[in-house]
N, C-alpha and C. Protein backbone atom coordinates (compact mmCIF):
# COMPACT_ATOMS: atom_id res chain seq x y z
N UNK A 1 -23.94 -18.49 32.74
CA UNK A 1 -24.21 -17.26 32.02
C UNK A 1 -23.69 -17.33 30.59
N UNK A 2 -22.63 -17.63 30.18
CA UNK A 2 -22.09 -17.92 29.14
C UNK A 2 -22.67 -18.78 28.14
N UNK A 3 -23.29 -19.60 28.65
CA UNK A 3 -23.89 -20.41 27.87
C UNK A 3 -25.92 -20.02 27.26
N UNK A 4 -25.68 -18.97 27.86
CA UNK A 4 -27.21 -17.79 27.65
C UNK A 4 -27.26 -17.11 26.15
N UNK A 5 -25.99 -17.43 25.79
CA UNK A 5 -26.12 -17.02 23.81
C UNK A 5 -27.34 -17.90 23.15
N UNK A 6 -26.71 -19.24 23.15
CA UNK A 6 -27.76 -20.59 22.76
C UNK A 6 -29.54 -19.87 22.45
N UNK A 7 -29.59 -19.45 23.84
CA UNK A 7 -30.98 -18.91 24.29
C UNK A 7 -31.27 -17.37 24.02
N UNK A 8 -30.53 -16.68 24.15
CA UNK A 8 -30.63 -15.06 23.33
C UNK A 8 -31.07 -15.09 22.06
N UNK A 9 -32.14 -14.53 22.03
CA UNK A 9 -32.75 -13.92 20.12
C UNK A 9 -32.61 -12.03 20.45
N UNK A 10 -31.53 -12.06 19.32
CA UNK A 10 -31.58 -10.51 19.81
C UNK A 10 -29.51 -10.02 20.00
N UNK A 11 -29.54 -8.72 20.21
CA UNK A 11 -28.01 -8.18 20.53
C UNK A 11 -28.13 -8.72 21.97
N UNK A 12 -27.00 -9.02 22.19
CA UNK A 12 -26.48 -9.30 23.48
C UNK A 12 -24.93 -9.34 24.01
N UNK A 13 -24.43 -9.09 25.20
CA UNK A 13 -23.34 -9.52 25.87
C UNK A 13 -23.30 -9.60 26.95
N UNK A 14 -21.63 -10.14 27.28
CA UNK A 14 -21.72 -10.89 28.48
C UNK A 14 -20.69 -9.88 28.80
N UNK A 15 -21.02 -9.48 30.06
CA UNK A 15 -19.79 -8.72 31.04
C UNK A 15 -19.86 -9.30 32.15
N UNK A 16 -18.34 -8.84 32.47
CA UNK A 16 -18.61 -9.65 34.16
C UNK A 16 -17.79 -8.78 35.40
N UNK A 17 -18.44 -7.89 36.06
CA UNK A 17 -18.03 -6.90 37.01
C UNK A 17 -17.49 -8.02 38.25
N UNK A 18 -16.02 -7.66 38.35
CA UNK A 18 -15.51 -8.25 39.59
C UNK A 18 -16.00 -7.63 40.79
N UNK A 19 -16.11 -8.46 41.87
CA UNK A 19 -16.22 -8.00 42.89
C UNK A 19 -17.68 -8.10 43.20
N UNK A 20 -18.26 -7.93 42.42
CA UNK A 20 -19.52 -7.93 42.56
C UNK A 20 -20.57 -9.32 42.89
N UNK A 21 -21.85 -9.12 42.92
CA UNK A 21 -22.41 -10.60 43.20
C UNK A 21 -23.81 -10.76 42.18
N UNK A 22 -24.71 -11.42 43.42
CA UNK A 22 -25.84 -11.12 42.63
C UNK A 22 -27.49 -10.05 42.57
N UNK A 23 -26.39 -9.26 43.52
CA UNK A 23 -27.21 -7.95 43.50
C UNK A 23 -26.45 -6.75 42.43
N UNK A 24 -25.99 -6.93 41.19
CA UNK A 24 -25.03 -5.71 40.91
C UNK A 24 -26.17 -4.49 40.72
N UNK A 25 -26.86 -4.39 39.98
CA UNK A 25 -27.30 -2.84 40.48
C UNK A 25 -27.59 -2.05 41.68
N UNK A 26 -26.93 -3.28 42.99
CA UNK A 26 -27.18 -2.57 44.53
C UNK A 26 -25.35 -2.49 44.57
N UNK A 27 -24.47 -3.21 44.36
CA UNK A 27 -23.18 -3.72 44.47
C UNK A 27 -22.42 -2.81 43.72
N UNK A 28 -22.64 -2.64 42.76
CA UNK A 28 -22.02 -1.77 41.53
C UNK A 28 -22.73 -1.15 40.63
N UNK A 29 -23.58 -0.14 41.06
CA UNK A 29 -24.66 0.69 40.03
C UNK A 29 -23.42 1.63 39.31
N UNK A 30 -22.90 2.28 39.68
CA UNK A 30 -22.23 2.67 38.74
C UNK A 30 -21.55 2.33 37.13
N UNK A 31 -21.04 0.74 37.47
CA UNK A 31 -20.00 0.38 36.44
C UNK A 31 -21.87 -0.21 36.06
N UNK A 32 -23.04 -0.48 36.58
CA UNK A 32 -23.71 -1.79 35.66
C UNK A 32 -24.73 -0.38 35.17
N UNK A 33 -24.49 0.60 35.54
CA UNK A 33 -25.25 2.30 34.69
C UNK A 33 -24.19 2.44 33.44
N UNK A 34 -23.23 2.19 33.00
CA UNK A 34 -22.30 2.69 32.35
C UNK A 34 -22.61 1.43 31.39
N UNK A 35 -21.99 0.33 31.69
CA UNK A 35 -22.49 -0.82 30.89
C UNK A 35 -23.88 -0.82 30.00
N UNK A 36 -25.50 -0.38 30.54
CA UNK A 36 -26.32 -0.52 30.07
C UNK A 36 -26.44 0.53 29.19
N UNK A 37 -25.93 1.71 29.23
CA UNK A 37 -26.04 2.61 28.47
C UNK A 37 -25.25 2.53 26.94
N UNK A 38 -24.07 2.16 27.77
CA UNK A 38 -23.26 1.48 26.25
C UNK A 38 -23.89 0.76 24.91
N UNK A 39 -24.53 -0.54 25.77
CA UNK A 39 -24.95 -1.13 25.34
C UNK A 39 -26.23 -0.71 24.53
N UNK A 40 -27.27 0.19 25.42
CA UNK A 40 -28.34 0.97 24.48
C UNK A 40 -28.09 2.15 23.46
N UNK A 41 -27.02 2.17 23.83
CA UNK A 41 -26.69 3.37 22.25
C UNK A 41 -25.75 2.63 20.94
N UNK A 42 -25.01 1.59 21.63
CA UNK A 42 -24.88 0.94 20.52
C UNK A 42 -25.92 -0.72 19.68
N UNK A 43 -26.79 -0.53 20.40
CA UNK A 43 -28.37 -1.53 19.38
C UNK A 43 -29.05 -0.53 19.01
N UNK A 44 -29.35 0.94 20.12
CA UNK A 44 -29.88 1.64 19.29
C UNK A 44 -29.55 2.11 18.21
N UNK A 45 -27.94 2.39 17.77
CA UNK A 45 -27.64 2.69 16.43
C UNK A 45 -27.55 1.57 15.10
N UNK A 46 -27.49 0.58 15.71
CA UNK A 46 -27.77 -0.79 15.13
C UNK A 46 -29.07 -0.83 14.08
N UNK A 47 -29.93 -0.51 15.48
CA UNK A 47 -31.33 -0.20 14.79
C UNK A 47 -31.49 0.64 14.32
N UNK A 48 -31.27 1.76 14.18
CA UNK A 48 -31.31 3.13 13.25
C UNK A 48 -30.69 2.65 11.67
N UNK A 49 -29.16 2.27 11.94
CA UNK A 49 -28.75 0.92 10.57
C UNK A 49 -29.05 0.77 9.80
N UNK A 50 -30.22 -0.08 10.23
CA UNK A 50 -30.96 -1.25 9.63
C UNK A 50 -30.44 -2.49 9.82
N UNK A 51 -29.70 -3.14 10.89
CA UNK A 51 -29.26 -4.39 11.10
C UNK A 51 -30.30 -5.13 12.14
């Protein structure tokens, strides 16, 4: 996963919910609802910007 920058065009990050596997939006919808939202209000203000 870490190595998925290389290959990203675009904002991106890497989080990593313990406990979890490779179902997290069945495993941990909560913390991976909180995460995505974060994340869309801060590119969306990015993009508002102009960056």
């Amino acid at each position: 996963m870490t190595g998925s920058a290389e290959e990203a065009h675009g904002e991106w990050r890497y989080e990593r919910i313990d406990g979890a596997g490779h179902w997290l939006p069945l495993e941990a919808p909560d913390t991976v609802t909180r995460l995505l939202l974060d994340f869309l209000s801060q590119t969306a203000g990015a993009e508002r910007a102009g960056r």
